[in-house]
Protein backbone atom coordinates (compact mmCIF):
# COMPACT_ATOMS: atom_id res chain seq x y z
CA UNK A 1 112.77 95.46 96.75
CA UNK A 2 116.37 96.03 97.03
CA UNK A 3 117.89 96.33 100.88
CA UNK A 4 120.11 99.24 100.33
CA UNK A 5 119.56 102.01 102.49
CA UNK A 6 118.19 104.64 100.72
CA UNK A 7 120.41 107.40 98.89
CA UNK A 8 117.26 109.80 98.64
CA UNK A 9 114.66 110.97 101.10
CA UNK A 10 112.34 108.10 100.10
CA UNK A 11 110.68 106.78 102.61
CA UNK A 12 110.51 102.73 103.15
CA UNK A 13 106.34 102.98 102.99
CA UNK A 14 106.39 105.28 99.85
CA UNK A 15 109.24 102.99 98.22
CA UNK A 16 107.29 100.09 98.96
CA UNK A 17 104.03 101.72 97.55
CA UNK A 18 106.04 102.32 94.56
CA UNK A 19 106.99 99.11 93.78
CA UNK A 20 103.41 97.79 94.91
CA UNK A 21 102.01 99.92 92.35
CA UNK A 22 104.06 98.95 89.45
CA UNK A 23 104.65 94.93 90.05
CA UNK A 24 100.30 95.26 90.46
CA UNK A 25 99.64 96.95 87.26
CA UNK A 26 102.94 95.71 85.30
CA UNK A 27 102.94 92.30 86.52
CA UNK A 28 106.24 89.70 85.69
CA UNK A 29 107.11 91.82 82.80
CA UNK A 30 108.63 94.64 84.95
CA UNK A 31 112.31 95.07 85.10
CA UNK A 32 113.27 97.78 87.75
CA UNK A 33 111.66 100.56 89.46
CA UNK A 34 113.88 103.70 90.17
CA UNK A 35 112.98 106.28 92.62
CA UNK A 36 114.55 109.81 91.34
CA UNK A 37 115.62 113.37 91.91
CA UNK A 38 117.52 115.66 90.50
CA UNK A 39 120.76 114.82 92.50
CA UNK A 40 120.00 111.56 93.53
CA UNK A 41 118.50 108.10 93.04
CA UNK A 42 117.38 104.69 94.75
CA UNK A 43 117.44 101.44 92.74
CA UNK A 44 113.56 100.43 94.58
CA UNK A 45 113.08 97.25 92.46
CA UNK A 46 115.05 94.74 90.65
CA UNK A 47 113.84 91.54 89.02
CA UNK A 48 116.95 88.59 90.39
CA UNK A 49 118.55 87.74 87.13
CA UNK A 50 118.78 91.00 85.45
CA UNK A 51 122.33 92.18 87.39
CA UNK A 52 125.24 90.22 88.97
CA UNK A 53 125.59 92.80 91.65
CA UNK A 54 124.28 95.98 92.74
CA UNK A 55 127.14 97.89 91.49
CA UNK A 56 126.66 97.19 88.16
CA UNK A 57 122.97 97.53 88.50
CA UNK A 58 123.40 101.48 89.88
CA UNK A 59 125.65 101.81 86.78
CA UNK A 60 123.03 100.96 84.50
CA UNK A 61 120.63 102.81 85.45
CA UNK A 62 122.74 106.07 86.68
CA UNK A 63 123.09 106.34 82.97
CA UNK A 64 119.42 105.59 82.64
CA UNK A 65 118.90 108.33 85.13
CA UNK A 66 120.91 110.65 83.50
CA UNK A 67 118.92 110.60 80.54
CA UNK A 68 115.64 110.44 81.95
CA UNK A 69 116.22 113.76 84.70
CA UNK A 70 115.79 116.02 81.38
CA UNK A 71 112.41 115.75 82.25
CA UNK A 72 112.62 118.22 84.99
CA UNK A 73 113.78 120.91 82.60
CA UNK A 74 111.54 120.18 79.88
CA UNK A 75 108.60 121.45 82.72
CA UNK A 76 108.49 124.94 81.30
CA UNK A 77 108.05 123.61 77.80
CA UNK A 78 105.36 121.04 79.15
CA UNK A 79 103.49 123.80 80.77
CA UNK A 80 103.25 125.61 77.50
CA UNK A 81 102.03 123.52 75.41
CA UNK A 82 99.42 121.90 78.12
CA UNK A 83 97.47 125.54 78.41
CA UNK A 84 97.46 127.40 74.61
CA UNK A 85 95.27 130.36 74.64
CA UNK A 86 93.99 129.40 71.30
CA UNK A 87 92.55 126.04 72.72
CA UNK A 88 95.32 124.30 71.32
CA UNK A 89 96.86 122.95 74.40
CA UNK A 90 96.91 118.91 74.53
CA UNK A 91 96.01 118.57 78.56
CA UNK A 92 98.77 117.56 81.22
CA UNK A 93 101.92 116.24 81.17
CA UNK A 94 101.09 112.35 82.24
CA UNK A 95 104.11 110.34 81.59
CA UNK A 96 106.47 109.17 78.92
CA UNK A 97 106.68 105.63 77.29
CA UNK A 98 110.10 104.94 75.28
CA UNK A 99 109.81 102.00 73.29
CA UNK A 100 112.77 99.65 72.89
CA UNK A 101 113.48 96.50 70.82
CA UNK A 102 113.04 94.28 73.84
CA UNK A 103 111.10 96.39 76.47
CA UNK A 104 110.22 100.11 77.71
CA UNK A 105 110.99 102.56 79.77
CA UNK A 106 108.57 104.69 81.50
CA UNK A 107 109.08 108.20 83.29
CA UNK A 108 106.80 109.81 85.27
CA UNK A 109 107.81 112.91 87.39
CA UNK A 110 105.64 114.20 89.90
CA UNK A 111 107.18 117.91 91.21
CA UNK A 112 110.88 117.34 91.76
CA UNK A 113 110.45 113.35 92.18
CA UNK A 114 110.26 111.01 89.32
CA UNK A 115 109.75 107.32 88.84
CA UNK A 116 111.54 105.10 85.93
CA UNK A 117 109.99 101.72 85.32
CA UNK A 118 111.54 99.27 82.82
CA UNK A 119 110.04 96.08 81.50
CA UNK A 120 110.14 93.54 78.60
CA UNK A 121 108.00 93.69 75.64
CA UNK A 122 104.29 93.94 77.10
CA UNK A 123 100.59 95.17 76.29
CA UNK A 124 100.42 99.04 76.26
CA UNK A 125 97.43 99.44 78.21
CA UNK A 126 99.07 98.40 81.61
CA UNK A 127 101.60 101.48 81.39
CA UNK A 128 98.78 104.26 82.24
CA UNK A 129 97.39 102.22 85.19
CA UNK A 130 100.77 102.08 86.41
CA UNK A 131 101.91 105.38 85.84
CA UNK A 132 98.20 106.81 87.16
CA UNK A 133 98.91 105.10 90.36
CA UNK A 134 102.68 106.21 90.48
CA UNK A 135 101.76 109.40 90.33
CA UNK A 136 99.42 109.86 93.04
CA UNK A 137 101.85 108.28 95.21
CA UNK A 138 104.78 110.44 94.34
CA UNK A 139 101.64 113.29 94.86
CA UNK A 140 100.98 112.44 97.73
CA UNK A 141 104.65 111.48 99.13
CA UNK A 142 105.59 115.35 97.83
CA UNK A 143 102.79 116.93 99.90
CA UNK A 144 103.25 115.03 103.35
CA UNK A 145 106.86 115.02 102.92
CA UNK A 146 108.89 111.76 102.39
């Protein structure tokens, strides 16, 4: 866990939970954890020798942020597909796996909060126990207020 004060409304016990979840279910492979809104975001988790400093760790993944807050206006387009009238629909949005040479990257937005965790190369399985548990605590952080 980083000791930056937070840039976000996080909370310390929902950032904490956060990274709980993901280091449980993830294990050494995981990278980072990133807290996220649409204005704003917290660098929650960093494994030691990935960054020489902070800075250039909020650099890299400001851009990764960037990319990744599309999410929140691909909801409508989500929500259509999920419930087809013809019985089409293919369920709920759950989260989003990007595959990389060397690791992933996975999103999951709750609402108008969202999660990005990175690792290295890893068993596919893991990513929906973490994102699963993610989610319910971005859930719940969203309905009692961060």
């Amino acid at each position: 866990m980083t000791t930056e004060k937070h840039r976000t409304t996080i909370s310390d016990d929902v950032a904490t939970g956060l990274v709980s979840a993901a280091r449980t279910s993830l294990g050494d492979t995981l990278r980072s954890v990133v807290y996220f809104t649409p204005s704003a975001f917290d660098v929650l988790y960093l494994r030691q020798e990935l960054y020489g400093s902070m800075e250039t760790a909020r650099a890299a993944k400001g851009k990764l942020v960037e990319l990744e807050r599309v999410g929140f206006a691909e909801v409508p387009v989500r929500t259509a597909i999920t419930r087809r009238e013809d019985g089409t629909g293919i369920g709920p949005y759950e989260f989003t796996v990007r595959f990389h040479e060397d690791g992933f990257v996975v999103r999951v937005l709750e609402g108008d909060v969202g999660t990005i965790m990175t690792t290295d190369s890893m068993d596919l399985n893991a990513f929906e126990d973490a994102a699963t548990a993610v989610r319910r605590l971005l859930a719940d952080a969203s309905f009692g207020g961060e």
